[in-house]
Protein backbone atom coordinates (compact mmCIF):
# COMPACT_ATOMS: atom_id res chain seq x y z
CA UNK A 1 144.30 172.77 32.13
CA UNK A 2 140.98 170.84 32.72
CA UNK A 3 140.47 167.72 31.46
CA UNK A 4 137.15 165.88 31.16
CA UNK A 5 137.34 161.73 31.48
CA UNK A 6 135.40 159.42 28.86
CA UNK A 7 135.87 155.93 29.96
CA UNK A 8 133.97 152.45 31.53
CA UNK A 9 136.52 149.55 30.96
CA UNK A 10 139.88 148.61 34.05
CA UNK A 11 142.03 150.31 31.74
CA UNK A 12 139.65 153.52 31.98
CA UNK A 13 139.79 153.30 36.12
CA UNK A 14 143.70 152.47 35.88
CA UNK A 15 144.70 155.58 33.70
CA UNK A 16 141.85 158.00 35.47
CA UNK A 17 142.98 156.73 38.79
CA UNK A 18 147.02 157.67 37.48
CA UNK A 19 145.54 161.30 36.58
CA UNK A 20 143.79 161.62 39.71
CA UNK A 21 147.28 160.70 41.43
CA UNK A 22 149.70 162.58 39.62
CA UNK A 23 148.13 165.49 38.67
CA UNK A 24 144.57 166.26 40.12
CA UNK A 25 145.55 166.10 43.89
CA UNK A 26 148.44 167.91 42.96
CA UNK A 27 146.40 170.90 41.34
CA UNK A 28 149.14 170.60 37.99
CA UNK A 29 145.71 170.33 36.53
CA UNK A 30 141.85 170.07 37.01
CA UNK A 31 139.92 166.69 36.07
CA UNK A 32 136.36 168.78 35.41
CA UNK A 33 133.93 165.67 34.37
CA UNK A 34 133.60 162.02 33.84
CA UNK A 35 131.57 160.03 31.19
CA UNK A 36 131.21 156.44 32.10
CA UNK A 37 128.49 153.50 32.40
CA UNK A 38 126.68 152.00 35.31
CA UNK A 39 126.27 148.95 33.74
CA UNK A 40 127.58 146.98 30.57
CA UNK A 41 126.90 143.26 29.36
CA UNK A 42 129.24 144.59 25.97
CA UNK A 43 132.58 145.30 27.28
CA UNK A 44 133.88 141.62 29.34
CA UNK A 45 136.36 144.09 31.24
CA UNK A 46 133.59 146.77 32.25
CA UNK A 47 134.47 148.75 34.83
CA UNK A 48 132.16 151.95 36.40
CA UNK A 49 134.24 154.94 37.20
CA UNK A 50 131.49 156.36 39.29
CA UNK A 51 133.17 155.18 42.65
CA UNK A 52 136.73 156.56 42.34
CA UNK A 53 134.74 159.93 40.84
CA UNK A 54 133.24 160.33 44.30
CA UNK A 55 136.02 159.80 45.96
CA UNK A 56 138.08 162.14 44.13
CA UNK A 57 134.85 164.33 44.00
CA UNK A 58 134.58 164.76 40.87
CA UNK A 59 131.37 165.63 38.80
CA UNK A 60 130.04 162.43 36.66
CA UNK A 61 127.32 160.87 34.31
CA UNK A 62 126.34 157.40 33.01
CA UNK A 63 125.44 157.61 29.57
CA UNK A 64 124.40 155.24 27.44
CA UNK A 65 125.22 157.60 24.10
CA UNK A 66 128.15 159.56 24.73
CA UNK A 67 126.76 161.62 21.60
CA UNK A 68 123.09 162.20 22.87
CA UNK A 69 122.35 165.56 24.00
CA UNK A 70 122.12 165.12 27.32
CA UNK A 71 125.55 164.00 27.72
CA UNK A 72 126.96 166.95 25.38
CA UNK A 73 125.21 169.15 27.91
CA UNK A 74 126.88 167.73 30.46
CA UNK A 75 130.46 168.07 29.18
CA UNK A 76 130.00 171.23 27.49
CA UNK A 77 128.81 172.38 31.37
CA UNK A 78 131.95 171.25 32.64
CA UNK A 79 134.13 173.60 30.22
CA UNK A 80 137.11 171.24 29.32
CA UNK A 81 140.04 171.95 27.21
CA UNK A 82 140.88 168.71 26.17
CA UNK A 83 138.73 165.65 26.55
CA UNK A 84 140.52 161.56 27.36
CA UNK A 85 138.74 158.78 26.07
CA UNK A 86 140.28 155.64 27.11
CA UNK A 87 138.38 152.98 26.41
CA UNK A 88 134.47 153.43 25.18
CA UNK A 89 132.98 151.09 22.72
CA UNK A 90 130.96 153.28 20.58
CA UNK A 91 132.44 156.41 17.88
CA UNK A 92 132.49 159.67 18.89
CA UNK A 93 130.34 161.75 16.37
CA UNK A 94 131.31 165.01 14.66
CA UNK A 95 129.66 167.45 17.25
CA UNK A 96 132.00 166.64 19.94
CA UNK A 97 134.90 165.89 18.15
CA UNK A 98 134.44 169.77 16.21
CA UNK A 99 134.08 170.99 20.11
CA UNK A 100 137.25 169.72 21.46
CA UNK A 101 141.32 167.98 20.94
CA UNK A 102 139.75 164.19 22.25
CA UNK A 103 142.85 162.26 22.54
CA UNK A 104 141.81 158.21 21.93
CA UNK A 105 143.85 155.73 22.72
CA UNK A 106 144.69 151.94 21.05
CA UNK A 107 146.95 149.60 22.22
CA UNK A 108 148.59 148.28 18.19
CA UNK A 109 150.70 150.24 16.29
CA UNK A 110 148.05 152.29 14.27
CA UNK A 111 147.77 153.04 11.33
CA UNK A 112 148.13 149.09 11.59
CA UNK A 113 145.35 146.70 13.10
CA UNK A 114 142.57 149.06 13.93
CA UNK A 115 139.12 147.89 15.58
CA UNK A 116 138.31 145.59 18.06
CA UNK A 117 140.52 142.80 20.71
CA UNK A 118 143.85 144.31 19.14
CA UNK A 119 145.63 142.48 21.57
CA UNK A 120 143.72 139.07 20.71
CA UNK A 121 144.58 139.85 16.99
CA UNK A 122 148.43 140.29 17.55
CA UNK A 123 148.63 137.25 19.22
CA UNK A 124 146.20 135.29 16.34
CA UNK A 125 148.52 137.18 13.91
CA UNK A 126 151.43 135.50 15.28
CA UNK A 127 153.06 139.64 15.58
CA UNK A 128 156.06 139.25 17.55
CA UNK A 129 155.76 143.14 18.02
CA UNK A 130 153.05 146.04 18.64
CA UNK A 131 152.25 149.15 20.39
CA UNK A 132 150.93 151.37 22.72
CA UNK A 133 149.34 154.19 20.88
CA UNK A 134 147.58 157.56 21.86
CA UNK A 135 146.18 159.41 18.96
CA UNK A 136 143.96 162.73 18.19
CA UNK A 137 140.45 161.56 17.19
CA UNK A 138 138.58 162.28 14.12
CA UNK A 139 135.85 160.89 12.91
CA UNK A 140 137.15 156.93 12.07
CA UNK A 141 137.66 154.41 14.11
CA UNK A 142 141.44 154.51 15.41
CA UNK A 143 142.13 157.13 13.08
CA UNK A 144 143.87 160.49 13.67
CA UNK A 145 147.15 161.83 14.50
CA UNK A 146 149.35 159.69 16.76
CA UNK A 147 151.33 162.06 19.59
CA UNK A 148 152.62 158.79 21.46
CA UNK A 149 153.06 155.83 20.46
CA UNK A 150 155.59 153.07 22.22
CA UNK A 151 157.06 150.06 21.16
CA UNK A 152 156.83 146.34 23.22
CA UNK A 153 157.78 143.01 22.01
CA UNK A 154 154.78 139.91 22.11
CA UNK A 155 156.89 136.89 23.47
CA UNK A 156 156.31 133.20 23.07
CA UNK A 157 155.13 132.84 26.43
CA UNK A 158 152.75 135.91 26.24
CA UNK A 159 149.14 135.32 26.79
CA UNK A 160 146.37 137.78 26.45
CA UNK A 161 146.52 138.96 30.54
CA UNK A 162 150.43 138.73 30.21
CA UNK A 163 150.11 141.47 27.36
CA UNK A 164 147.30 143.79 28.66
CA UNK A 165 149.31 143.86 32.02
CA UNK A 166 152.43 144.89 29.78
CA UNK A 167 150.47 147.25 27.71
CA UNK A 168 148.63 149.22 31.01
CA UNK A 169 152.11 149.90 32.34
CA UNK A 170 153.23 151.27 29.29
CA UNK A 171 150.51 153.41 28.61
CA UNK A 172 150.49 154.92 32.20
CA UNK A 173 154.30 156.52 31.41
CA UNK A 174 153.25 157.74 28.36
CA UNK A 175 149.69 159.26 29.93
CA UNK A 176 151.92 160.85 32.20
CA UNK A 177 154.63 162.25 30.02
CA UNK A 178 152.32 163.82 27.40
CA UNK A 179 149.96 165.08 29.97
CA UNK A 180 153.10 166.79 31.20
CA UNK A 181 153.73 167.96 27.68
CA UNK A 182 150.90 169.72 27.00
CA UNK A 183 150.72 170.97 30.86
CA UNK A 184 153.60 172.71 29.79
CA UNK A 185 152.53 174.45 26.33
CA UNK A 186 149.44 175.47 28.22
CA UNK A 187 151.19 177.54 30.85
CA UNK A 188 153.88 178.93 28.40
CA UNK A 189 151.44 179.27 25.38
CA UNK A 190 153.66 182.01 23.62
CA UNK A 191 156.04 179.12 22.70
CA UNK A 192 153.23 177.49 20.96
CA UNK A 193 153.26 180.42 17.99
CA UNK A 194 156.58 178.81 16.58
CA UNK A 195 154.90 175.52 15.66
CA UNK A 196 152.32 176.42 13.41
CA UNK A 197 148.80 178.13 12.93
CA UNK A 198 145.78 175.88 13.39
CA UNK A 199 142.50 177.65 12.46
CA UNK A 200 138.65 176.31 12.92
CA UNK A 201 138.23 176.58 8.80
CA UNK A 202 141.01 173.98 8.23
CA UNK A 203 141.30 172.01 11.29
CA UNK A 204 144.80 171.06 10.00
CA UNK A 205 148.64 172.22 11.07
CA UNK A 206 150.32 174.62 8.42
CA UNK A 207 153.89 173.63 8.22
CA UNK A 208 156.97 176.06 8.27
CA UNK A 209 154.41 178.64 9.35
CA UNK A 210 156.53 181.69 10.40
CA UNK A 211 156.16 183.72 13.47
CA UNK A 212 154.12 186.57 13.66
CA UNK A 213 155.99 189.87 13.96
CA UNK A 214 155.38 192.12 17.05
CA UNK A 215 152.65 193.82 15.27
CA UNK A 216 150.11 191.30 14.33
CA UNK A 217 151.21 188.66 16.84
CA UNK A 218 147.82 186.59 18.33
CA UNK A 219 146.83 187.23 22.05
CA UNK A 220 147.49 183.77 23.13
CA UNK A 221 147.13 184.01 26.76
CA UNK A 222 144.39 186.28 26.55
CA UNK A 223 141.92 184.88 23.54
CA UNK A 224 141.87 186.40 20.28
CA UNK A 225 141.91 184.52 17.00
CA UNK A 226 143.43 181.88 19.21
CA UNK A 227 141.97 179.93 22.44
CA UNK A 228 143.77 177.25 24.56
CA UNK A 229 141.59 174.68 22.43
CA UNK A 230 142.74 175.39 19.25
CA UNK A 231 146.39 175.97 21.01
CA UNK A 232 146.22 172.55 21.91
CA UNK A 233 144.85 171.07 19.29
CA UNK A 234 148.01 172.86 17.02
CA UNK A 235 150.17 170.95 19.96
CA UNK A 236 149.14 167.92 19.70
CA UNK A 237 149.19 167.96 15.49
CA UNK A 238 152.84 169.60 16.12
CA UNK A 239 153.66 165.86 18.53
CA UNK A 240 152.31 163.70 15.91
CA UNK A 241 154.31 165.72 13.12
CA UNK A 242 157.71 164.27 15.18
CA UNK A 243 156.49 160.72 15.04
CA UNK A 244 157.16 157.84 12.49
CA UNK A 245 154.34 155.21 13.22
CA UNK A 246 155.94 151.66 13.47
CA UNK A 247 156.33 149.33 10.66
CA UNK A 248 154.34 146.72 11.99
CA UNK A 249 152.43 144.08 9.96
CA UNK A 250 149.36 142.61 10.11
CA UNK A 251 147.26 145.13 7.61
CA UNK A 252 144.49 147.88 8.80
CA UNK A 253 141.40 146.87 9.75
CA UNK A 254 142.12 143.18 8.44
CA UNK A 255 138.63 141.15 9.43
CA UNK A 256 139.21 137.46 9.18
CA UNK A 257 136.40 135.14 9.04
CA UNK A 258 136.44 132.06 10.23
């Protein structure tokens, strides 16, 4: 499986450095590109990935516009099957997102308090619980199908470092367990069939979908109607299908004014 890495903030470096670790050096799977930013006066926790790409020698670019052409060249070059983007400040527009599964990644308990400083908001909220969520992209903000999303509590004595420490180590286990996951499907594809049928005209999971009989079944390690980015697109939609998002309060995309 080959992965390309969108990402410029500490929790970027943090989960890129835990791929690099746990599966890259181990060859379980291939980190092809990374997208990050040489500079930033935006994001307060900015961090360039460039560094730990070189060591790891692995091909990079700063971009400005992850959507601008140049950039798409780039990725598209590097062949992915699945692209990460943990933690980049601007959306993701339509051409990428129709190209490849982008898994985002939030730390609330979408669908509940979307946008911006979710972790400042859950403590200005007074939420005495949230989440660390990893979701398929589409094209709003913090939107899309959650395949991971884990529970922690917000304590009294919790400040905002106190939580984003809690949240990175959370998030880190669950990188690694649905990387793992789909690692899996990937090199046993034929088990995918049973799930569903995703197709490029519907871009959506049909449920109860039976299996195909000897006859017509797809070619699913070898192409077809089928290739591994639609098979893991159907995955992922077939992990979010087995998940009931928390019941957390707080309201979606609540903007206070003050």
């Amino acid at each position: 499986m080959k992965i390309f890495f969108i990402g410029c903030v500490e929790f970027s470096y943090i989960s890129l450095h835990t791929l690099i670790t746990r599966f890259h050096i181990q060859k379980k799977l291939e980190i092809v590109g990374v997208a990050t930013k040489e500079h930033s006066a935006f994001n307060a926790d900015f961090c360039n990935l460039a560094p730990l790409c070189e060591e790891s020698h692995i091909p990079f670019i700063y971009t400005k516009d992850i959507n601008s052409p140049a950039t798409l060249d780039f990725i598209h070059s590097c062949k992915p099957d699945v692209i990460y983007c943990f933690g980049w400040s601007s959306l993701i527009k339509k051409e990428l997102l129709d190209s490849y599964p982008i898994i985002g990644y939030h730390p609330a308990a979408l669908p509940h308090n979307r946008g911006r400083h979710p972790i400042i908001w859950a403590l200005a909220l007074g939420l005495t619980q949230s989440a660390s969520t990893f979701f398929l992209m589409e094209e709003g903000a913090d939107s899309g199908a959650i395949i991971s999303q884990v529970p922690f509590n917000i304590n009294f004595k919790d400040n905002a470092k106190s939580l984003c420490e809690k949240v990175e180590s959370i998030a880190q286990k669950q990188i690694c367990d649905f990387t793992a996951t789909l690692l899996s499907a990937v090199e046993n594809p034929k088990n995918i069939a049973k799930f569903g049928e995703i197709t490029p005209k519907n871009n959506s999971l049909e449920k109860n979908q039976p299996e195909s009989t000897s006859q017509d079944s797809p070619n699913l390690a070898g192409g077809g109607r089928y290739t591994i980015l639609l098979m893991l697109k159907l995955f992922l939609l077939w992990l979010h299908r087995k998940i009931t998002p928390l019941p957390i309060s707080g309201g979606k995309g609540v903007c206070v004014m003050v």
